[in-house]
PDB file of N, CA and C in Angstrom:
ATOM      1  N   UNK A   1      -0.640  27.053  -2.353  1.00  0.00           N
ATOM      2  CA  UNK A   1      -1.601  26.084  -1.873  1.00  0.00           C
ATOM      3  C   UNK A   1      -0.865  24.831  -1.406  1.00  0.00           C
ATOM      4  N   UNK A   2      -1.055  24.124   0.029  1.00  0.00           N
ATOM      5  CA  UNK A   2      -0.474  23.118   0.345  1.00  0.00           C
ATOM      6  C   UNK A   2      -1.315  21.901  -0.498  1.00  0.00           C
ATOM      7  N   UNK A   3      -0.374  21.366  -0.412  1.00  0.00           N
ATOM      8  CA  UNK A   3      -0.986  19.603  -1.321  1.00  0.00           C
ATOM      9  C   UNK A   3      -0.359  18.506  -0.660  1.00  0.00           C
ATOM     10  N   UNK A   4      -0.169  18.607   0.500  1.00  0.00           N
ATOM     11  CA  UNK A   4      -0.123  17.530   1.761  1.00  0.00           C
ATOM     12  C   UNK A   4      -1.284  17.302   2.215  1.00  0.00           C
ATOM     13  N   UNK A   5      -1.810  16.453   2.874  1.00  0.00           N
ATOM     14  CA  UNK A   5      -2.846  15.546   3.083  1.00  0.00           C
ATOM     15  C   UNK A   5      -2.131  14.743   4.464  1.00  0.00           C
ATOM     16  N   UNK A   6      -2.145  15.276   5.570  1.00  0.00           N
ATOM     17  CA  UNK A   6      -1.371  14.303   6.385  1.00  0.00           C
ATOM     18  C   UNK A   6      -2.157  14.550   8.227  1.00  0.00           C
ATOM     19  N   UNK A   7      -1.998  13.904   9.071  1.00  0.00           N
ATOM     20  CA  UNK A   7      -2.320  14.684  10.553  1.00  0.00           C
ATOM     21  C   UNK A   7      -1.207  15.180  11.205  1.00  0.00           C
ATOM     22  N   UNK A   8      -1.741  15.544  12.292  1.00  0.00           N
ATOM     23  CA  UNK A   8      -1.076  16.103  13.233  1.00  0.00           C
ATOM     24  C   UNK A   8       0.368  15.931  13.745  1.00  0.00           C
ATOM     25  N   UNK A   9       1.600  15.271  13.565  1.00  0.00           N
ATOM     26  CA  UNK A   9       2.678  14.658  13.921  1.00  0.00           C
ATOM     27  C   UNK A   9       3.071  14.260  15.231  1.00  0.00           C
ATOM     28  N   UNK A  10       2.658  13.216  15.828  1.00  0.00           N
ATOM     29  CA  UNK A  10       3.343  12.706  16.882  1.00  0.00           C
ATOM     30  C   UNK A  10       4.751  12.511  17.132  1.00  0.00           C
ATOM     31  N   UNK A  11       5.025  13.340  18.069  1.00  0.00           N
ATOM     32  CA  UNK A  11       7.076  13.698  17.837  1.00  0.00           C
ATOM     33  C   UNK A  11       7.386  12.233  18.586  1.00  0.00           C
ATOM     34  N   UNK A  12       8.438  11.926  18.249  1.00  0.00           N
ATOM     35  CA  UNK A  12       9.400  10.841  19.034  1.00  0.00           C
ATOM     36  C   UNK A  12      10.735  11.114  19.448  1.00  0.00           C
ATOM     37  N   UNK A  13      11.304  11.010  20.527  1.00  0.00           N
ATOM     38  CA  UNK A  13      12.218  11.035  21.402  1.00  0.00           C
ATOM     39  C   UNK A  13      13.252  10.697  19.641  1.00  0.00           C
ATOM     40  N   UNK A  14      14.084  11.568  19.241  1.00  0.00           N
ATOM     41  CA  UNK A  14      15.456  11.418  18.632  1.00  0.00           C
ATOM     42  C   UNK A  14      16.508  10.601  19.460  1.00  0.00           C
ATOM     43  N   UNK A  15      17.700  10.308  18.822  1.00  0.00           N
ATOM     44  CA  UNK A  15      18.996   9.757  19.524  1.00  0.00           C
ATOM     45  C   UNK A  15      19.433   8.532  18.599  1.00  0.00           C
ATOM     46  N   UNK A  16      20.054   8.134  19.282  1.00  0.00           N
ATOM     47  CA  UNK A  16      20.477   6.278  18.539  1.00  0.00           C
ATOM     48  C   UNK A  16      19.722   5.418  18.397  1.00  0.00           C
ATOM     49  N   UNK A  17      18.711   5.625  19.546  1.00  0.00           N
ATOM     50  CA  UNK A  17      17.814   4.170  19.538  1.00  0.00           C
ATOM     51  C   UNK A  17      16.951   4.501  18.747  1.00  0.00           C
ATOM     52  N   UNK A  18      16.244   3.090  19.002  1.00  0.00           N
ATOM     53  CA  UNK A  18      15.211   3.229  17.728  1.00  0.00           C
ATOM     54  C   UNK A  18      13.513   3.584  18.505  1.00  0.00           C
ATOM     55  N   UNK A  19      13.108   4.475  17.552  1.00  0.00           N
ATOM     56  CA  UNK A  19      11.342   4.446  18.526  1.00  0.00           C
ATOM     57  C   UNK A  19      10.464   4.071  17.535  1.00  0.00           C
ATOM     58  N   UNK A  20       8.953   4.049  18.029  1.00  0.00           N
ATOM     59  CA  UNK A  20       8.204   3.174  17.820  1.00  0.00           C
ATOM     60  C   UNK A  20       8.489   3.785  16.410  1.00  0.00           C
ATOM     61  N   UNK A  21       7.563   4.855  15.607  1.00  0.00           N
ATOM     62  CA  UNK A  21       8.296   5.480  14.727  1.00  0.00           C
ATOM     63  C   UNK A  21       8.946   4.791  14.018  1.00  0.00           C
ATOM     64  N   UNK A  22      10.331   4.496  13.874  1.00  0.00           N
ATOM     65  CA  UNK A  22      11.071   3.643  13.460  1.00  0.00           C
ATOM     66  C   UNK A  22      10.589   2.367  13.206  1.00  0.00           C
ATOM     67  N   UNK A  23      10.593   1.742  14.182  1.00  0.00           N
ATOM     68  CA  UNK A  23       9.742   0.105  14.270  1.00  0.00           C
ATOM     69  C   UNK A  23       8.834  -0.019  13.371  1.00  0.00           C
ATOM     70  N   UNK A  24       7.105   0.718  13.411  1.00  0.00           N
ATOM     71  CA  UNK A  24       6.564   0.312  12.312  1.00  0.00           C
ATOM     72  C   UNK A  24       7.190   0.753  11.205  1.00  0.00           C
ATOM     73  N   UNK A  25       7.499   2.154  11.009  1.00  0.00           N
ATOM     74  CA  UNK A  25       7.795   2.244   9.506  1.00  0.00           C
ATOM     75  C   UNK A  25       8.746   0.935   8.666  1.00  0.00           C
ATOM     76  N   UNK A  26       9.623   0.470   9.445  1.00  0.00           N
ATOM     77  CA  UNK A  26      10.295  -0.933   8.958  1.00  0.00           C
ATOM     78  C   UNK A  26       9.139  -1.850   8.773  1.00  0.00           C
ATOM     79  N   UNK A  27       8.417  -2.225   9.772  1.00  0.00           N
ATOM     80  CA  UNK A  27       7.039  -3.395   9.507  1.00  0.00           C
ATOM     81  C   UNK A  27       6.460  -3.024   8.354  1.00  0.00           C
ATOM     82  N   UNK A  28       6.078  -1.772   7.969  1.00  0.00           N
ATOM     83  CA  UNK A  28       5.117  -1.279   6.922  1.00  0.00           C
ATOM     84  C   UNK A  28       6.252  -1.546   5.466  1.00  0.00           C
ATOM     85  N   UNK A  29       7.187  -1.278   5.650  1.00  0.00           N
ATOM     86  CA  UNK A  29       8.461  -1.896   4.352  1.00  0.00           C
ATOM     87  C   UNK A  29       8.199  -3.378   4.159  1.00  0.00           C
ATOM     88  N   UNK A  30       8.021  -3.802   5.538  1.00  0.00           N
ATOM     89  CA  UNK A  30       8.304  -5.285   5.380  1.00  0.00           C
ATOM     90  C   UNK A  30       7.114  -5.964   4.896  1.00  0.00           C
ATOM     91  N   UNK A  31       6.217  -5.643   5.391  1.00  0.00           N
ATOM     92  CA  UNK A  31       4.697  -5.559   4.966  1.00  0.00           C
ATOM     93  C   UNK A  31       4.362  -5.600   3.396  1.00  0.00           C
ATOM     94  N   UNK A  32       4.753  -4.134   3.146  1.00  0.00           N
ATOM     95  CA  UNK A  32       4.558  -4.380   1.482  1.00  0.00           C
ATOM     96  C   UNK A  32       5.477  -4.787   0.640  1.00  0.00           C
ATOM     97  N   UNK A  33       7.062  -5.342   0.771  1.00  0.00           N
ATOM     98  CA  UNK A  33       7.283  -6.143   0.382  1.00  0.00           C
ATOM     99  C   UNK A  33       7.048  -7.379  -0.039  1.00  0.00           C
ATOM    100  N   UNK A  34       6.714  -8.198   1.388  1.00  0.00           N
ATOM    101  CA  UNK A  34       5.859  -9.709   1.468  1.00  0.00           C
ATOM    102  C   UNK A  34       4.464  -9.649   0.273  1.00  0.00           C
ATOM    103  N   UNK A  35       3.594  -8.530   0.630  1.00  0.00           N
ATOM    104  CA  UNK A  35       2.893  -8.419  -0.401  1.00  0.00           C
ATOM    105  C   UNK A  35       2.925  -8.591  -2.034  1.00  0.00           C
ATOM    106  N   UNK A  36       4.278  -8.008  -2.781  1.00  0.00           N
ATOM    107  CA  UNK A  36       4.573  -7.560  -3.716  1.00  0.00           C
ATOM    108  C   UNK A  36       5.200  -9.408  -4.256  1.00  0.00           C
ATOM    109  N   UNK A  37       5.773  -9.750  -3.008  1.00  0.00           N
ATOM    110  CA  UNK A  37       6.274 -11.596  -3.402  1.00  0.00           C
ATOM    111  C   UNK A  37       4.713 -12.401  -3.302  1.00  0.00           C
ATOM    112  N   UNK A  38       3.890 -12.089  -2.524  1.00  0.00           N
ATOM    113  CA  UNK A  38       3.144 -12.937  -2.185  1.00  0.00           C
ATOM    114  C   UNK A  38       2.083 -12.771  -4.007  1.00  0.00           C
ATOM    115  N   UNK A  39       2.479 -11.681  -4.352  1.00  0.00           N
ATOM    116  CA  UNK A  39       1.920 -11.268  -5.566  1.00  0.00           C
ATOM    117  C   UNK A  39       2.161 -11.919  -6.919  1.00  0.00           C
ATOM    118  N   UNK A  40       3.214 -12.470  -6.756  1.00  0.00           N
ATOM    119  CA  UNK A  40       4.407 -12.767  -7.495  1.00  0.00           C
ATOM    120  C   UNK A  40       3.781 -14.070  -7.710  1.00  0.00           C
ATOM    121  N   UNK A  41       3.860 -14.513  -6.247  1.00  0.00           N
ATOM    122  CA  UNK A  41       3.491 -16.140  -5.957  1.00  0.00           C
ATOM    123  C   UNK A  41       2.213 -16.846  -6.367  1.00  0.00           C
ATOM    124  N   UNK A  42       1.195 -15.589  -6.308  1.00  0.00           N
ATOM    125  CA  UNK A  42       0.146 -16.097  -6.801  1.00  0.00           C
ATOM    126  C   UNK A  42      -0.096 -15.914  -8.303  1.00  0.00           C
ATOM    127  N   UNK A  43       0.931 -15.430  -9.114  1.00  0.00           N
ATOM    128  CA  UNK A  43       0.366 -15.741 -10.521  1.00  0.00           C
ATOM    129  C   UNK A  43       0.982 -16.684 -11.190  1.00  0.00           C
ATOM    130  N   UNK A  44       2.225 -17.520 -10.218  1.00  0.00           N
ATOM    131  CA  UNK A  44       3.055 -18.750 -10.595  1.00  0.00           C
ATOM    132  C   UNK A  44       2.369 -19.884 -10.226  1.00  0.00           C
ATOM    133  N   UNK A  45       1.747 -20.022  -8.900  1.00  0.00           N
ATOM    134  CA  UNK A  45       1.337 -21.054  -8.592  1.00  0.00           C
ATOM    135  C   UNK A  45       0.651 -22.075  -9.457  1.00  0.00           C
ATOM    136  N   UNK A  46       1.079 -22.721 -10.098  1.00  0.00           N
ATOM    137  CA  UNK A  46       0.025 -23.291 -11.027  1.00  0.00           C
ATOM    138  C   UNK A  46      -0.945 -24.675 -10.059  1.00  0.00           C
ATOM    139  N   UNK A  47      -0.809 -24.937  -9.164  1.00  0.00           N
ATOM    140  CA  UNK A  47      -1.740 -25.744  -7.917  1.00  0.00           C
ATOM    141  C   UNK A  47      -2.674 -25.338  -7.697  1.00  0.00           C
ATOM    142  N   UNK A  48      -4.051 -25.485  -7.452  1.00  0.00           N
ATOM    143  CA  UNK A  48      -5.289 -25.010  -7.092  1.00  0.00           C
ATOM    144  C   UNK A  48      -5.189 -24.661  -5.409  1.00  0.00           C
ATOM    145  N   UNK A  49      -5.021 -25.899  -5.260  1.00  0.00           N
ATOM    146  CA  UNK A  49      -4.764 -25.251  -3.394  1.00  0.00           C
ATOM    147  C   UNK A  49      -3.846 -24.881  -2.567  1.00  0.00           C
ATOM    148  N   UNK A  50      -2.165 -25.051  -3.623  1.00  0.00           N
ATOM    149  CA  UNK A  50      -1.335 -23.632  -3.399  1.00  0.00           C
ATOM    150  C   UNK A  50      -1.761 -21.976  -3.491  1.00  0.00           C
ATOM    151  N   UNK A  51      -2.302 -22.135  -4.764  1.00  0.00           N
ATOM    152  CA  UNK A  51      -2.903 -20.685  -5.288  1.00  0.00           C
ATOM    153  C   UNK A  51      -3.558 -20.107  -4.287  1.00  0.00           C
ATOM    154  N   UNK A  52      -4.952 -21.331  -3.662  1.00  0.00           N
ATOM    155  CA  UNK A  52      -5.945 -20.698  -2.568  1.00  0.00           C
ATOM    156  C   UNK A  52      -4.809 -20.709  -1.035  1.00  0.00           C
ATOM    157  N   UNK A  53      -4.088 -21.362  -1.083  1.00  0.00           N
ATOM    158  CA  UNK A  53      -3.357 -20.504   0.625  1.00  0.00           C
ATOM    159  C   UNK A  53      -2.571 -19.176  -0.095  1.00  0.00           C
ATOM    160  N   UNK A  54      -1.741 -19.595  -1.237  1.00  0.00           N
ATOM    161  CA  UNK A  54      -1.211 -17.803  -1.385  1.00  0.00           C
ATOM    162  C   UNK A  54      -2.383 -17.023  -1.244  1.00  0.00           C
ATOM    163  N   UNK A  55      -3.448 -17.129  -1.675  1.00  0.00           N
ATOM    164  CA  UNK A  55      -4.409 -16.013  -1.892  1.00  0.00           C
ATOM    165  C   UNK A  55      -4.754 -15.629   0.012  1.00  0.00           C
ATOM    166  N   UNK A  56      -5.406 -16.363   0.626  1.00  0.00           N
ATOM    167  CA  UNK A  56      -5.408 -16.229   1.784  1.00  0.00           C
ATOM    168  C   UNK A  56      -4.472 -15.897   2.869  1.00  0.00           C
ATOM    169  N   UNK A  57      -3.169 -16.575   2.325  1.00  0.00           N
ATOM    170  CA  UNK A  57      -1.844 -15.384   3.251  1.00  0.00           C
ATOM    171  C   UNK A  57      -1.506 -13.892   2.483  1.00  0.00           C
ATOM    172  N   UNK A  58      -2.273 -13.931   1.381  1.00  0.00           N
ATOM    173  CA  UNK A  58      -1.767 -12.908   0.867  1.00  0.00           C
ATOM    174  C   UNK A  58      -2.525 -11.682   1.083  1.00  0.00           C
ATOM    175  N   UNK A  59      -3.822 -11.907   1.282  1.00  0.00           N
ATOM    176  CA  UNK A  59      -5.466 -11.406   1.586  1.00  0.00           C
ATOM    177  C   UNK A  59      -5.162 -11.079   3.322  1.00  0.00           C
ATOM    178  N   UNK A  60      -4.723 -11.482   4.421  1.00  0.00           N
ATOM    179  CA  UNK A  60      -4.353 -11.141   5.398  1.00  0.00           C
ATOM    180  C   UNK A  60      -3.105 -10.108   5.590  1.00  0.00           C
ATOM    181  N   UNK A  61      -2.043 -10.288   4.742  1.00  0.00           N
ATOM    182  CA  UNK A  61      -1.451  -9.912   4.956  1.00  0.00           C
ATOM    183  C   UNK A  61      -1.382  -8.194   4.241  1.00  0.00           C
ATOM    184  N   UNK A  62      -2.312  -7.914   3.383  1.00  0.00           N
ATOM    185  CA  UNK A  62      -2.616  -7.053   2.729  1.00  0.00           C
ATOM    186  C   UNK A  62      -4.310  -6.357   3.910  1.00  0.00           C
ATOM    187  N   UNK A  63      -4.657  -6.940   4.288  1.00  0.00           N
ATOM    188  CA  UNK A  63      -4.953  -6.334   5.404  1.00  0.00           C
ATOM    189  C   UNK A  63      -4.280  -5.480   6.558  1.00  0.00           C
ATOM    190  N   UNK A  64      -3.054  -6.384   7.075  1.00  0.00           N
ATOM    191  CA  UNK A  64      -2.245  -6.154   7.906  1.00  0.00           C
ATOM    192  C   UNK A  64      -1.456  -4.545   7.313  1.00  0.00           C
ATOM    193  N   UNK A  65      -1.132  -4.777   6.442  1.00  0.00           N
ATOM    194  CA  UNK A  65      -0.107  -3.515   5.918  1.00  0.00           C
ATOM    195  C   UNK A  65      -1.250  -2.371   6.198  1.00  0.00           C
ATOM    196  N   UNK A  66      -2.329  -2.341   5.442  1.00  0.00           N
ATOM    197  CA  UNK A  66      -3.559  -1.277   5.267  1.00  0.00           C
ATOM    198  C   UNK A  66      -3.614  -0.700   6.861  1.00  0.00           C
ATOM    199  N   UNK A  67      -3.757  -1.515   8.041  1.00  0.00           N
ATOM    200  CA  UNK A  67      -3.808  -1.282   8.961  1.00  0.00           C
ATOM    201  C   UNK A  67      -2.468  -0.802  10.500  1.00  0.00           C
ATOM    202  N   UNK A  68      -1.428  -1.564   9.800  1.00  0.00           N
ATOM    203  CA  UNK A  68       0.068  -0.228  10.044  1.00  0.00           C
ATOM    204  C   UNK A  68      -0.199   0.606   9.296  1.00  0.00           C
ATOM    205  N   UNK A  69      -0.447   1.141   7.847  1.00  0.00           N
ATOM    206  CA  UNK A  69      -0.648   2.563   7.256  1.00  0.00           C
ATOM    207  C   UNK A  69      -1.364   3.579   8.319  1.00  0.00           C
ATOM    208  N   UNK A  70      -2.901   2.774   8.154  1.00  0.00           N
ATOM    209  CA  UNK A  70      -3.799   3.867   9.178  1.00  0.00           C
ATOM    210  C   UNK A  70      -3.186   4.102  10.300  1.00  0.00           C
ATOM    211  N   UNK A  71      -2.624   3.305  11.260  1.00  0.00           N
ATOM    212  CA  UNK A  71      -1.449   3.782  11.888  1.00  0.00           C
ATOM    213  C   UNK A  71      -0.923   4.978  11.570  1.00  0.00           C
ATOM    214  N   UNK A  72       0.070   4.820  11.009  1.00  0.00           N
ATOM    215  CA  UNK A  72       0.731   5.535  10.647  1.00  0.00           C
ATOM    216  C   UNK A  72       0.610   7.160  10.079  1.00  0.00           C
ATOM    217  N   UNK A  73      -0.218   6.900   8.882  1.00  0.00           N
ATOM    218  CA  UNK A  73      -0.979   8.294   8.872  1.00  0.00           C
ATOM    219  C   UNK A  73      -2.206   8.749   9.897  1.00  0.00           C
ATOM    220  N   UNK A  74      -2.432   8.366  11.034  1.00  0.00           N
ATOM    221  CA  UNK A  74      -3.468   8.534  12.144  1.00  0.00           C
ATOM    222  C   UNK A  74      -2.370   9.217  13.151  1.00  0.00           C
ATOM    223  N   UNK A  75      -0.402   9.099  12.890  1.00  0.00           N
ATOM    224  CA  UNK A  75       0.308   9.840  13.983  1.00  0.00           C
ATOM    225  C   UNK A  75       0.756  10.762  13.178  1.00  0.00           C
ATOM    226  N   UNK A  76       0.561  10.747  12.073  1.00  0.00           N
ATOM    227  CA  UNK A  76       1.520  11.966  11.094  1.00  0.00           C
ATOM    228  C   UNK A  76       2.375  11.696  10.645  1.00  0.00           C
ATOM    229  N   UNK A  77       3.334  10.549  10.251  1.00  0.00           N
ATOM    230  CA  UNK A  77       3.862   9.473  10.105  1.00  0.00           C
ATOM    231  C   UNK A  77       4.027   9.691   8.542  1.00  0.00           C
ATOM    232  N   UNK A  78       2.883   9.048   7.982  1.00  0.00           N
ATOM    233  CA  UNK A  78       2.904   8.811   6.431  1.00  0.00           C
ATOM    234  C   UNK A  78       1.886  10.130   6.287  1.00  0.00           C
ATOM    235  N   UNK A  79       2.673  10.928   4.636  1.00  0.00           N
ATOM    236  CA  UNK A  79       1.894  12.100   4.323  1.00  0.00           C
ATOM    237  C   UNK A  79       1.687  11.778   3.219  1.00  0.00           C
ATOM    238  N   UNK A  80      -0.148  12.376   2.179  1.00  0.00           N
ATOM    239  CA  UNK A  80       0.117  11.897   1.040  1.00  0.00           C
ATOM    240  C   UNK A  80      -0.050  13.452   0.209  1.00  0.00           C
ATOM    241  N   UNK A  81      -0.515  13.058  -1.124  1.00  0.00           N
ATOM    242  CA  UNK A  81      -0.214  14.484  -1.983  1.00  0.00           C
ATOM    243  C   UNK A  81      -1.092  14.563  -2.639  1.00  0.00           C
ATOM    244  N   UNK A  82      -2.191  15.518  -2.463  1.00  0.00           N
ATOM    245  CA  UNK A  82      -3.540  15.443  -3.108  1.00  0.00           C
ATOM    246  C   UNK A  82      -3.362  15.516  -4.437  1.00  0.00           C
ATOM    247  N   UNK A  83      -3.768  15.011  -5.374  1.00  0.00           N
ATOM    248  CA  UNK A  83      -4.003  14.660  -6.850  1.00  0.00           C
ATOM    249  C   UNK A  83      -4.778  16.127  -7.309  1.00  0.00           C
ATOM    250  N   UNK A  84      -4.382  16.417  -8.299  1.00  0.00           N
ATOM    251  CA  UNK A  84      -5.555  17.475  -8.716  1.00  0.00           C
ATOM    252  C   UNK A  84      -6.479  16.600  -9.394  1.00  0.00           C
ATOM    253  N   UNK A  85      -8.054  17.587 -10.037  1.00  0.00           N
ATOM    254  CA  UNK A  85      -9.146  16.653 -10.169  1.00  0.00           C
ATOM    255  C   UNK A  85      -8.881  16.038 -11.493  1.00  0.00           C
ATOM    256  N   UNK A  86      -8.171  17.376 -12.760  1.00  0.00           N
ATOM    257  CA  UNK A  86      -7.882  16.434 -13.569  1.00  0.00           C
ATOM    258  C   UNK A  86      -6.984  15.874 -14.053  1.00  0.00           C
ATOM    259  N   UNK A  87      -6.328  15.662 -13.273  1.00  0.00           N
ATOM    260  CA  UNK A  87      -4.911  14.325 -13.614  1.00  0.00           C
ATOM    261  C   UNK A  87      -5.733  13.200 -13.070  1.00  0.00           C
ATOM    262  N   UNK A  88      -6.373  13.484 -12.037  1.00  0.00           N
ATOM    263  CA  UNK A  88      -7.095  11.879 -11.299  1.00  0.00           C
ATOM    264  C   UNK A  88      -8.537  11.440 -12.611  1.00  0.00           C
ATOM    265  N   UNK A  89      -8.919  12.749 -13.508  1.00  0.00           N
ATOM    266  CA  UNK A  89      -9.921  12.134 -14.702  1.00  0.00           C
ATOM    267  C   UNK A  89      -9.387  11.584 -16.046  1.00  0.00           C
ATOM    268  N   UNK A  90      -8.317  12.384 -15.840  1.00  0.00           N
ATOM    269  CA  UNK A  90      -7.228  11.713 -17.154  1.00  0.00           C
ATOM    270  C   UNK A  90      -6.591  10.180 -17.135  1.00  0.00           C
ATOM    271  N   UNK A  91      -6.345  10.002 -15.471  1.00  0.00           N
ATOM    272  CA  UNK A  91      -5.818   8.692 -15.498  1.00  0.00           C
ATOM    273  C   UNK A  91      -7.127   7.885 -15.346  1.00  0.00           C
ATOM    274  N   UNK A  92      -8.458   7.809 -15.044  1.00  0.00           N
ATOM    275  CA  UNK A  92      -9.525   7.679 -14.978  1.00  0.00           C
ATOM    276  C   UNK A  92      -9.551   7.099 -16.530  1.00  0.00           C
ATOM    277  N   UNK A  93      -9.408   7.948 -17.389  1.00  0.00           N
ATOM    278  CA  UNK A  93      -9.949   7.837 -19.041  1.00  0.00           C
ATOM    279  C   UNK A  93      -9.363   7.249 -19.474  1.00  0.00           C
ATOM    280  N   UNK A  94      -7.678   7.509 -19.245  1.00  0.00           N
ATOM    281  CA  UNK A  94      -6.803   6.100 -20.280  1.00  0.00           C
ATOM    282  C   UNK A  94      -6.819   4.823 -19.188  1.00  0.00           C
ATOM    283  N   UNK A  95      -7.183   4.610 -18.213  1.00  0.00           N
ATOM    284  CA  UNK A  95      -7.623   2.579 -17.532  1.00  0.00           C
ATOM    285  C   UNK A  95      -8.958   2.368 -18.428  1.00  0.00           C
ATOM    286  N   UNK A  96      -9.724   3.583 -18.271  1.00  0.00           N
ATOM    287  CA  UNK A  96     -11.047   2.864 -18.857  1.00  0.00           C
ATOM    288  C   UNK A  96     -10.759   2.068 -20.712  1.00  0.00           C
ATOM    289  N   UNK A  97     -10.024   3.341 -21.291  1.00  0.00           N
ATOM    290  CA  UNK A  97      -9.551   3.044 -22.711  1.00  0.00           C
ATOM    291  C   UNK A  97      -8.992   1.722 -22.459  1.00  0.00           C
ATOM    292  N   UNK A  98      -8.041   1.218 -22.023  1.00  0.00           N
ATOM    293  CA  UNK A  98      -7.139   0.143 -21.442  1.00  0.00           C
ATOM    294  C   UNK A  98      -8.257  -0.884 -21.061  1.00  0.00           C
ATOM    295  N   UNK A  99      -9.076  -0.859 -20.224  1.00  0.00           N
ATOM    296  CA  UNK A  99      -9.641  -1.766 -19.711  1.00  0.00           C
ATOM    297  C   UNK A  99     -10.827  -2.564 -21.169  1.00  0.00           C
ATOM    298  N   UNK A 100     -11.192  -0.859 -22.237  1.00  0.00           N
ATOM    299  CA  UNK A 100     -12.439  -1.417 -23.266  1.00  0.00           C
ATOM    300  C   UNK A 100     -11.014  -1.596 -24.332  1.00  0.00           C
ATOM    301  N   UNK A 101     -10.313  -1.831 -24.415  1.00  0.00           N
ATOM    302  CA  UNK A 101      -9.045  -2.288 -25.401  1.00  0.00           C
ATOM    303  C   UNK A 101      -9.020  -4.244 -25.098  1.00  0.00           C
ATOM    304  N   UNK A 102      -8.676  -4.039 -23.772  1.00  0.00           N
ATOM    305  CA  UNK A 102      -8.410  -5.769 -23.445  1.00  0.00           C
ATOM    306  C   UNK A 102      -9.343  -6.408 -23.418  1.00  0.00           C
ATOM    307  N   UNK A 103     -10.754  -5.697 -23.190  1.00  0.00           N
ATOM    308  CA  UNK A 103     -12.492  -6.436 -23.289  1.00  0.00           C
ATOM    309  C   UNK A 103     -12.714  -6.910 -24.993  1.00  0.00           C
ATOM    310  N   UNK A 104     -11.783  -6.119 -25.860  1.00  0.00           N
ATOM    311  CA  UNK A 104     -11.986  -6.020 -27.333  1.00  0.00           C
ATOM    312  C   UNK A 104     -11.553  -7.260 -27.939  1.00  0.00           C
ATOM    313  N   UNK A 105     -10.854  -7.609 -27.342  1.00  0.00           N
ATOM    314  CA  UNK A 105      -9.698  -8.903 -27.760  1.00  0.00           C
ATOM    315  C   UNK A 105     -10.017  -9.644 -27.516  1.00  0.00           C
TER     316      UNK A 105
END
Protein backbone atom coordinates (compact mmCIF):
# COMPACT_ATOMS: atom_id res chain seq x y z
CA UNK A 1 0.00 0.00 0.00
CA UNK A 2 1.45 3.45 -0.98
CA UNK A 3 1.44 6.07 1.94
CA UNK A 4 2.50 9.07 -0.16
CA UNK A 5 0.03 11.70 -0.41
CA UNK A 6 1.58 13.97 -3.08
CA UNK A 7 0.50 15.35 -6.99
CA UNK A 8 1.48 14.97 -10.10
CA UNK A 9 5.38 16.14 -10.44
CA UNK A 10 6.22 19.00 -12.46
CA UNK A 11 9.77 18.05 -13.99
CA UNK A 12 12.42 20.87 -14.16
CA UNK A 13 15.14 21.31 -16.62
CA UNK A 14 18.36 19.51 -14.45
CA UNK A 15 22.06 20.98 -14.88
CA UNK A 16 24.01 23.61 -12.75
CA UNK A 17 21.62 26.22 -12.66
CA UNK A 18 19.21 26.67 -10.45
CA UNK A 19 15.20 26.30 -11.37
CA UNK A 20 12.27 27.54 -10.01
CA UNK A 21 12.13 24.21 -8.05
CA UNK A 22 15.15 25.08 -6.38
CA UNK A 23 14.27 28.78 -5.67
CA UNK A 24 11.14 28.18 -3.72
CA UNK A 25 12.17 25.18 -1.97
CA UNK A 26 15.08 27.59 -0.42
CA UNK A 27 12.16 30.42 0.26
CA UNK A 28 10.04 27.69 1.96
CA UNK A 29 13.49 26.87 4.32
CA UNK A 30 13.76 30.39 4.69
CA UNK A 31 10.23 30.88 5.44
CA UNK A 32 10.01 28.46 8.20
CA UNK A 33 12.97 29.33 9.69
CA UNK A 34 12.00 33.18 10.17
CA UNK A 35 8.93 31.60 11.60
CA UNK A 36 10.56 29.33 14.20
CA UNK A 37 12.77 32.95 15.35
CA UNK A 38 9.81 35.00 14.97
CA UNK A 39 8.46 32.29 17.52
CA UNK A 40 11.16 32.63 19.70
CA UNK A 41 10.66 36.41 19.65
CA UNK A 42 7.36 36.42 20.65
CA UNK A 43 7.62 34.61 23.92
CA UNK A 44 10.68 37.03 24.95
CA UNK A 45 9.23 40.11 24.12
CA UNK A 46 8.28 41.35 27.31
CA UNK A 47 6.78 45.00 25.52
CA UNK A 48 3.15 45.05 24.74
CA UNK A 49 3.62 46.66 21.39
CA UNK A 50 6.80 44.80 20.52
CA UNK A 51 4.91 41.54 21.24
CA UNK A 52 1.83 42.95 18.96
CA UNK A 53 4.30 43.74 15.76
CA UNK A 54 6.12 40.24 16.42
CA UNK A 55 2.72 38.77 16.42
CA UNK A 56 1.68 40.51 13.20
CA UNK A 57 5.07 39.92 11.27
CA UNK A 58 4.87 36.71 12.50
CA UNK A 59 1.00 36.04 11.53
CA UNK A 60 1.98 37.16 7.84
CA UNK A 61 4.70 35.54 7.56
CA UNK A 62 3.22 32.19 8.59
CA UNK A 63 0.75 32.84 6.02
CA UNK A 64 3.36 33.35 3.46
CA UNK A 65 5.18 29.92 4.12
CA UNK A 66 1.48 28.01 4.10
CA UNK A 67 1.15 29.48 0.72
CA UNK A 68 4.83 28.51 -0.96
CA UNK A 69 3.81 24.95 0.59
CA UNK A 70 0.48 24.86 -1.46
CA UNK A 71 2.76 25.74 -4.09
CA UNK A 72 4.72 23.41 -3.78
CA UNK A 73 2.70 20.39 -3.08
CA UNK A 74 0.13 21.72 -6.01
CA UNK A 75 3.66 20.83 -8.47
CA UNK A 76 4.65 17.62 -6.72
CA UNK A 77 7.32 19.25 -5.02
CA UNK A 78 6.54 18.53 -1.32
CA UNK A 79 5.15 14.81 -0.57
CA UNK A 80 3.49 13.91 2.66
CA UNK A 81 2.89 10.40 4.47
CA UNK A 82 -0.50 9.46 5.37
CA UNK A 83 -0.77 8.76 9.15
CA UNK A 84 -2.64 5.63 9.90
CA UNK A 85 -6.06 6.22 11.81
CA UNK A 86 -4.70 4.95 14.93
CA UNK A 87 -1.48 6.52 15.57
CA UNK A 88 -3.37 9.91 14.54
CA UNK A 89 -6.13 8.66 17.77
CA UNK A 90 -3.35 7.78 20.00
CA UNK A 91 -1.59 11.03 19.54
CA UNK A 92 -5.15 12.58 19.71
CA UNK A 93 -5.50 10.89 23.42
CA UNK A 94 -2.12 11.64 25.00
CA UNK A 95 -2.54 16.03 23.89
CA UNK A 96 -5.94 15.63 25.25
CA UNK A 97 -4.39 13.79 28.61
CA UNK A 98 -1.65 16.67 28.39
CA UNK A 99 -3.92 19.37 27.71
CA UNK A 100 -6.66 17.97 31.05
CA UNK A 101 -3.13 17.55 33.11
CA UNK A 102 -2.09 21.43 32.60
CA UNK A 103 -6.05 22.55 33.01
CA UNK A 104 -5.51 20.54 36.53
CA UNK A 105 -2.86 22.75 37.87
Amino acid sequence: MDNKVSNPKVEMPGGMGLNEKDYISELLSCLKSMEKDYTVALTEASNEDLYNTYYIMFSEISKLQREVYEIMFRHGWYCLEKAETNKISQKAKMLNQELQSLSSN
